[in-house]
PDB file of N, CA and C in Angstrom:
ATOM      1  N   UNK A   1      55.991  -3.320  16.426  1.00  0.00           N
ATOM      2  CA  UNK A   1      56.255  -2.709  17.708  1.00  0.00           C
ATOM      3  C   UNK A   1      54.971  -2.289  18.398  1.00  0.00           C
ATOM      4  N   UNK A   2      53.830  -1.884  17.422  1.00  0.00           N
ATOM      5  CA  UNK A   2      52.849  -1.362  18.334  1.00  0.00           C
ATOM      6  C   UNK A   2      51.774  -2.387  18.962  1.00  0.00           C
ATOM      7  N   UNK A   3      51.871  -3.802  18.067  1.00  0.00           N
ATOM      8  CA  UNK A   3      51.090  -4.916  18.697  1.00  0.00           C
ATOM      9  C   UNK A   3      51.972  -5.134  20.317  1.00  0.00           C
ATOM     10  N   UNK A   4      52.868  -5.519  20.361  1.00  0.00           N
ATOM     11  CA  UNK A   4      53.752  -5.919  21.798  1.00  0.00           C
ATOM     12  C   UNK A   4      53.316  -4.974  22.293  1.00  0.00           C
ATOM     13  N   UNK A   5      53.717  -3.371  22.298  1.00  0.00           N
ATOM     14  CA  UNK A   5      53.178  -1.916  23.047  1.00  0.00           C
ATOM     15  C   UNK A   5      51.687  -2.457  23.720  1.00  0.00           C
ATOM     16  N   UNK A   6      50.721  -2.971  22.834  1.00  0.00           N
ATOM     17  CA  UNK A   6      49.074  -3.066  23.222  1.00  0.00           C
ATOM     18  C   UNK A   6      49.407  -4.579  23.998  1.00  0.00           C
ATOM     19  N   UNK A   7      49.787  -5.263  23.461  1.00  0.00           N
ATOM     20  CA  UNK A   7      50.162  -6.415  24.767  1.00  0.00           C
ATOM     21  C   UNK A   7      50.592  -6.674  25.706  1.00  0.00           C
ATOM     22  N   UNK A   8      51.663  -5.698  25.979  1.00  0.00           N
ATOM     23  CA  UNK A   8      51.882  -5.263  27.330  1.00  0.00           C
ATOM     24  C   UNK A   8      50.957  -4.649  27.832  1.00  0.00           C
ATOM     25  N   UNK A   9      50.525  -3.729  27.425  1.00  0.00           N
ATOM     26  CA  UNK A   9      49.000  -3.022  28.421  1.00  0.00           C
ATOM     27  C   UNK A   9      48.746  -3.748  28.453  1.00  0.00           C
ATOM     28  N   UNK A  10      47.811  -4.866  28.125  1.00  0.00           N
ATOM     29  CA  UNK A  10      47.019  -5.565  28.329  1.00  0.00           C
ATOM     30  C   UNK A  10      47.197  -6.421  29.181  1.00  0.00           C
ATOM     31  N   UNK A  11      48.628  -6.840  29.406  1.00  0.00           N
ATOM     32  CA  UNK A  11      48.639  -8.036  30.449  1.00  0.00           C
ATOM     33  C   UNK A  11      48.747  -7.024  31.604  1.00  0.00           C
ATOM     34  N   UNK A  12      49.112  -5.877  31.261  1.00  0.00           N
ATOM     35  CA  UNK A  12      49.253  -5.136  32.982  1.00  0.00           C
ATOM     36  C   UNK A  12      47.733  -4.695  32.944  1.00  0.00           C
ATOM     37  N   UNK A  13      47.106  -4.613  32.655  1.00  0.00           N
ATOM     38  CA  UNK A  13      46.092  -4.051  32.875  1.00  0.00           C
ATOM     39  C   UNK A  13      44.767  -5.642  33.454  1.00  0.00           C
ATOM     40  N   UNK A  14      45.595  -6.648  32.780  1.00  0.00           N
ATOM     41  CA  UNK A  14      44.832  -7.971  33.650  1.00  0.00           C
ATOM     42  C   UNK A  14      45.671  -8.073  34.796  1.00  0.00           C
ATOM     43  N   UNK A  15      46.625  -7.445  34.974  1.00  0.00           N
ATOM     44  CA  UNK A  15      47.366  -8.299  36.399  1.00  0.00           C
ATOM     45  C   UNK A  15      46.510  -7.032  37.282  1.00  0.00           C
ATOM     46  N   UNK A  16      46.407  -6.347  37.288  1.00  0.00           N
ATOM     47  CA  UNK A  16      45.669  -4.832  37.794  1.00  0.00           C
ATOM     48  C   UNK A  16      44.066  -5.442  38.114  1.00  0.00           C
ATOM     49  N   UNK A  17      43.323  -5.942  37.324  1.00  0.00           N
ATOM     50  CA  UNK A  17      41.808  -6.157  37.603  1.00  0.00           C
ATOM     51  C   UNK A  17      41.451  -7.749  38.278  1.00  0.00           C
ATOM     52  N   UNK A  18      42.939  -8.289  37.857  1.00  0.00           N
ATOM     53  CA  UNK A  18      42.591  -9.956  38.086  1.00  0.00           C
ATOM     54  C   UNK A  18      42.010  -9.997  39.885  1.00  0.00           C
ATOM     55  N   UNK A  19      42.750  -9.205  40.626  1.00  0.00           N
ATOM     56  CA  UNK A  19      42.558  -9.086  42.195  1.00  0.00           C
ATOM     57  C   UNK A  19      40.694  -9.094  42.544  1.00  0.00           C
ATOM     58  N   UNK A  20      40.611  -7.968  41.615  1.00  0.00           N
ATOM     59  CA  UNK A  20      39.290  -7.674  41.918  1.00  0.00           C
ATOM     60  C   UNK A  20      38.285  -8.439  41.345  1.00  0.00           C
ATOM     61  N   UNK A  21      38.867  -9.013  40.413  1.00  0.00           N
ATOM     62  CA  UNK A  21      37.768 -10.201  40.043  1.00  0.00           C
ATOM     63  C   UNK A  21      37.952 -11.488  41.229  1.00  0.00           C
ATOM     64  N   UNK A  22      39.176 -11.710  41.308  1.00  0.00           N
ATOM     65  CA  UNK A  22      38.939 -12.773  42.501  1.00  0.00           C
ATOM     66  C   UNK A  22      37.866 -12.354  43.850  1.00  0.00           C
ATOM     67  N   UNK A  23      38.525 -11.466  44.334  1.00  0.00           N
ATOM     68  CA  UNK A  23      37.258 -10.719  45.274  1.00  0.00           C
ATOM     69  C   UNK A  23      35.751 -10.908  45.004  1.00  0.00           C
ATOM     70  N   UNK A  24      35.609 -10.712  43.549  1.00  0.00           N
ATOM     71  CA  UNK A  24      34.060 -10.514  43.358  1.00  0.00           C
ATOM     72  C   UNK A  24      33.523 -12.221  43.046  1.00  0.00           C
ATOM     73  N   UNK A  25      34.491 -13.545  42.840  1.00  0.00           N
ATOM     74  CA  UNK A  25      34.620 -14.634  42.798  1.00  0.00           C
ATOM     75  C   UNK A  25      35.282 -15.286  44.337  1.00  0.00           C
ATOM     76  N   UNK A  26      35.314 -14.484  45.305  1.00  0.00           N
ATOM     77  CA  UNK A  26      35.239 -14.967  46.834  1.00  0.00           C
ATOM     78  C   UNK A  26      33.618 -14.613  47.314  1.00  0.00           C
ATOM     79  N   UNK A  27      33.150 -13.605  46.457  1.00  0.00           N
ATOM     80  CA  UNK A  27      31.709 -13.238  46.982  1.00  0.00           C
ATOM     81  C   UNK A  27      30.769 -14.422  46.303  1.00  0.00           C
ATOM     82  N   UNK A  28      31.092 -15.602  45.457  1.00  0.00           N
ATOM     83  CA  UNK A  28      30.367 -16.098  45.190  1.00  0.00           C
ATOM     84  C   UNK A  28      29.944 -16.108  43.643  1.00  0.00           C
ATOM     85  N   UNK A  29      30.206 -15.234  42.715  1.00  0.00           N
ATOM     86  CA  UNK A  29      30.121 -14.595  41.704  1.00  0.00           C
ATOM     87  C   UNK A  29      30.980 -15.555  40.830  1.00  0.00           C
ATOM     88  N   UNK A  30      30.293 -16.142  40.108  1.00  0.00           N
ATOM     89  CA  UNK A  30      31.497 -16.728  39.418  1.00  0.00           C
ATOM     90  C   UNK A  30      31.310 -17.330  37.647  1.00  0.00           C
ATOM     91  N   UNK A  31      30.257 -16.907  37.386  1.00  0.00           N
ATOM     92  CA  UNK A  31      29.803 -16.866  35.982  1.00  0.00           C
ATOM     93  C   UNK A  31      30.294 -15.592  35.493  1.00  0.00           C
ATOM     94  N   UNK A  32      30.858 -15.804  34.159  1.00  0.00           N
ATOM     95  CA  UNK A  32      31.201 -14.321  32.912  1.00  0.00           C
ATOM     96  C   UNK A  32      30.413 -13.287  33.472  1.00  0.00           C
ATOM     97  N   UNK A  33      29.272 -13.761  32.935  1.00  0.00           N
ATOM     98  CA  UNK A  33      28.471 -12.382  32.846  1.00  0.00           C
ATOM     99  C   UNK A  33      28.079 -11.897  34.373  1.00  0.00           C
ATOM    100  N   UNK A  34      28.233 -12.494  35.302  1.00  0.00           N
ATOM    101  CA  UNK A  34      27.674 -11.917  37.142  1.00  0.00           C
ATOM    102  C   UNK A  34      29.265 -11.231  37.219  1.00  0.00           C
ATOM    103  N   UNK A  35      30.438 -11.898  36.874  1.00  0.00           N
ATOM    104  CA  UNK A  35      31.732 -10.767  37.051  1.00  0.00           C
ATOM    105  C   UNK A  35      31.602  -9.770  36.506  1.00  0.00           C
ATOM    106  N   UNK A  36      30.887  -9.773  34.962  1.00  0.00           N
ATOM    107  CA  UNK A  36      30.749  -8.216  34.308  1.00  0.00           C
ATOM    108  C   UNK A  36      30.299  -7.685  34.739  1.00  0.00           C
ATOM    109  N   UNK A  37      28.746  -8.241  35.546  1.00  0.00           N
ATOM    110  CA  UNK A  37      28.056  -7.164  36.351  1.00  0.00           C
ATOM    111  C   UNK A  37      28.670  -6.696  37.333  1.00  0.00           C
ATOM    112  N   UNK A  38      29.549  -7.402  37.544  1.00  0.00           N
ATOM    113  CA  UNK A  38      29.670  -7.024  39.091  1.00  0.00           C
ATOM    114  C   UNK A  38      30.940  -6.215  39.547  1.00  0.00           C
ATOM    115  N   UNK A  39      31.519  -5.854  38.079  1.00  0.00           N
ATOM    116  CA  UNK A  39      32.898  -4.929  37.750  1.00  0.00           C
ATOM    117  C   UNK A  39      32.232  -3.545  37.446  1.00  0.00           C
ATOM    118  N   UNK A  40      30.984  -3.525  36.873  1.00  0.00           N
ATOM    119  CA  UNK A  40      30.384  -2.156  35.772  1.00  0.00           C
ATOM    120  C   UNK A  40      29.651  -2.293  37.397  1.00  0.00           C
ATOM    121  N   UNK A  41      29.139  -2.869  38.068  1.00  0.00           N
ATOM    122  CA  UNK A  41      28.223  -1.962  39.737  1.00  0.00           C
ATOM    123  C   UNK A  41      29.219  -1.301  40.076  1.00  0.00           C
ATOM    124  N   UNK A  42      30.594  -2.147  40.061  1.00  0.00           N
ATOM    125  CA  UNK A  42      31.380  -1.188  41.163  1.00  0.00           C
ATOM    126  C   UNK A  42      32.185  -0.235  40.545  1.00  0.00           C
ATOM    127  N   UNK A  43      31.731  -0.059  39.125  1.00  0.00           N
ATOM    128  CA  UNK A  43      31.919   1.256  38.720  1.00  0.00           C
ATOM    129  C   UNK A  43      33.677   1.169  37.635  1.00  0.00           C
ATOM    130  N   UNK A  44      34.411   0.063  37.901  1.00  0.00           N
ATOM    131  CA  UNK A  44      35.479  -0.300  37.384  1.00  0.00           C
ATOM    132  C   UNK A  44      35.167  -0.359  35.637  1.00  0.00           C
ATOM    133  N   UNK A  45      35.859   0.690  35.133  1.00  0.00           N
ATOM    134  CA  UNK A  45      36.128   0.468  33.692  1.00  0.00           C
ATOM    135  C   UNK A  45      37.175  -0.535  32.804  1.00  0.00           C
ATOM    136  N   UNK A  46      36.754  -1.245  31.674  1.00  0.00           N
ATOM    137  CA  UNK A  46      37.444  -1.897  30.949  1.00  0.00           C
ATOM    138  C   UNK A  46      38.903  -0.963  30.616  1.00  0.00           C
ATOM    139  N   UNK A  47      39.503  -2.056  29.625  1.00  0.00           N
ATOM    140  CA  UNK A  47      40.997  -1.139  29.746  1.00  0.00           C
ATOM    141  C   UNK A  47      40.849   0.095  28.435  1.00  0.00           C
ATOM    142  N   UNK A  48      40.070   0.252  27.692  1.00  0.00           N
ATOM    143  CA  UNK A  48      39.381   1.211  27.130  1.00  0.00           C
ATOM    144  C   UNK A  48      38.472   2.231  27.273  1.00  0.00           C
ATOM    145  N   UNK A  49      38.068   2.154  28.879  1.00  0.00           N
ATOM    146  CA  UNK A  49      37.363   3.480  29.493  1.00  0.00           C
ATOM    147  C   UNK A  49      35.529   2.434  29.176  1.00  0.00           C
ATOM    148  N   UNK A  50      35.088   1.555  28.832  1.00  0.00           N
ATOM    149  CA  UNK A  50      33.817   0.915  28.080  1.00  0.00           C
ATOM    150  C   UNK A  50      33.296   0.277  29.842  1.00  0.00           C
ATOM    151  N   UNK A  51      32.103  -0.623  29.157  1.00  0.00           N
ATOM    152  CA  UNK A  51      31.399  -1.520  30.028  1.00  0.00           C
ATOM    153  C   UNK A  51      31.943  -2.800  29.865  1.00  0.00           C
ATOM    154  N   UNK A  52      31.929  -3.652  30.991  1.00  0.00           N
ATOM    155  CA  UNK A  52      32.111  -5.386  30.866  1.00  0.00           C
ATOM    156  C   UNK A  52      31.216  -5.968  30.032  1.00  0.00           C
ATOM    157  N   UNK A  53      31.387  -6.754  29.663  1.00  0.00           N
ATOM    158  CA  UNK A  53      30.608  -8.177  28.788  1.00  0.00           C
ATOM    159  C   UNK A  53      31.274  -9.246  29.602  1.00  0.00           C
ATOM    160  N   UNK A  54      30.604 -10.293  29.054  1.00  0.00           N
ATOM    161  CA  UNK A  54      31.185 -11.771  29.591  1.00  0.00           C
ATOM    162  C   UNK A  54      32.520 -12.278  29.100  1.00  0.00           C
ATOM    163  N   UNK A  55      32.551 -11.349  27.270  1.00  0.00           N
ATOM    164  CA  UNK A  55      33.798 -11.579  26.502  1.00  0.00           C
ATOM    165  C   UNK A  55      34.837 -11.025  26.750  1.00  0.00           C
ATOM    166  N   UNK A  56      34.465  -9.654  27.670  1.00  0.00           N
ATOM    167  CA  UNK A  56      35.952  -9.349  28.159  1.00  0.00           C
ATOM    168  C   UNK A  56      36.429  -9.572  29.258  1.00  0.00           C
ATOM    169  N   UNK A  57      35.672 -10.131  30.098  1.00  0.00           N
ATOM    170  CA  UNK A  57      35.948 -11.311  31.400  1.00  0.00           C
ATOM    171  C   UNK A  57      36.707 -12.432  30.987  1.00  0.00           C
ATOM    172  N   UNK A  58      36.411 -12.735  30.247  1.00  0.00           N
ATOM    173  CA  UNK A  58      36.880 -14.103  29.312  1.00  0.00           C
ATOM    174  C   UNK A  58      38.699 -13.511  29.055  1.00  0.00           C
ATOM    175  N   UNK A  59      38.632 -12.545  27.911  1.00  0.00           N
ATOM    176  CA  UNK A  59      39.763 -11.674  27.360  1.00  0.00           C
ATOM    177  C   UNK A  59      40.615 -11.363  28.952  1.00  0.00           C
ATOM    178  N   UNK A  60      40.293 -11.268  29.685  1.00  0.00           N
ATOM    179  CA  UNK A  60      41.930 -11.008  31.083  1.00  0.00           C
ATOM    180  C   UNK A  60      42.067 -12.525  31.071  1.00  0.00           C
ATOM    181  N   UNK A  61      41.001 -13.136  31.337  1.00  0.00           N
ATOM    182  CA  UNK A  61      41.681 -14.744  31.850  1.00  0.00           C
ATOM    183  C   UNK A  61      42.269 -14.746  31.056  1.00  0.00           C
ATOM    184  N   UNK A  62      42.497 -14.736  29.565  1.00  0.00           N
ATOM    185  CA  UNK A  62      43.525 -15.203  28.547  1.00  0.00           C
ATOM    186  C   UNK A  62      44.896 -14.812  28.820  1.00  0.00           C
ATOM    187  N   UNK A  63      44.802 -13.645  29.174  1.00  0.00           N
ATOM    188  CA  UNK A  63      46.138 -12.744  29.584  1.00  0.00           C
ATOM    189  C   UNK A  63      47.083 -13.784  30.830  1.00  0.00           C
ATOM    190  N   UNK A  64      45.653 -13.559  31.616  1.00  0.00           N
ATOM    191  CA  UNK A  64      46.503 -14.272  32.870  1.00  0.00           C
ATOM    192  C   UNK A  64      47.308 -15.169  32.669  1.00  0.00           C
ATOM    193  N   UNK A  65      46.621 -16.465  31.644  1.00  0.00           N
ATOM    194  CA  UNK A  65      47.646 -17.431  31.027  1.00  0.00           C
ATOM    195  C   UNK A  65      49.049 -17.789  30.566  1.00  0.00           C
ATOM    196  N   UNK A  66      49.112 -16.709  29.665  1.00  0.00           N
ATOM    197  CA  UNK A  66      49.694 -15.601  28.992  1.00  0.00           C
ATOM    198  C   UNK A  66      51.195 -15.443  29.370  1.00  0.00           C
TER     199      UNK A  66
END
């Protein structure tokens, strides 16, 4: 029960950031690591309160799939 519980966050929490990554991928931005940067400039925390990496840029697209 508590894996599904964390998988549901997780996909709501990619349907929640996916917007703003498109935005920051209309600005041109479109490598892993320039979205991480460009989520931690604008101050947006991972779904754990942390910083972006390229791997957890990677980790929503999966969701999105999903």
């Amino acid at each position: 029960m508590g894996a599904a519980v964390n998988r549901n966050r997780a996909k709501q929490f990619a349907a929640n950031v996916l917007p703003i990554i498109g935005d920051v991928q209309k600005a041109g931005i479109t490598t892993l690591d320039g979205i991480a940067n460009a989520l931690n400039a604008r101050g947006i925390a991972t779904a754990r309160g942390g910083r972006w990496f390229a791997s957890t840029v990677k980790n929503v697209f999966g969701y999105q799939a999903a």
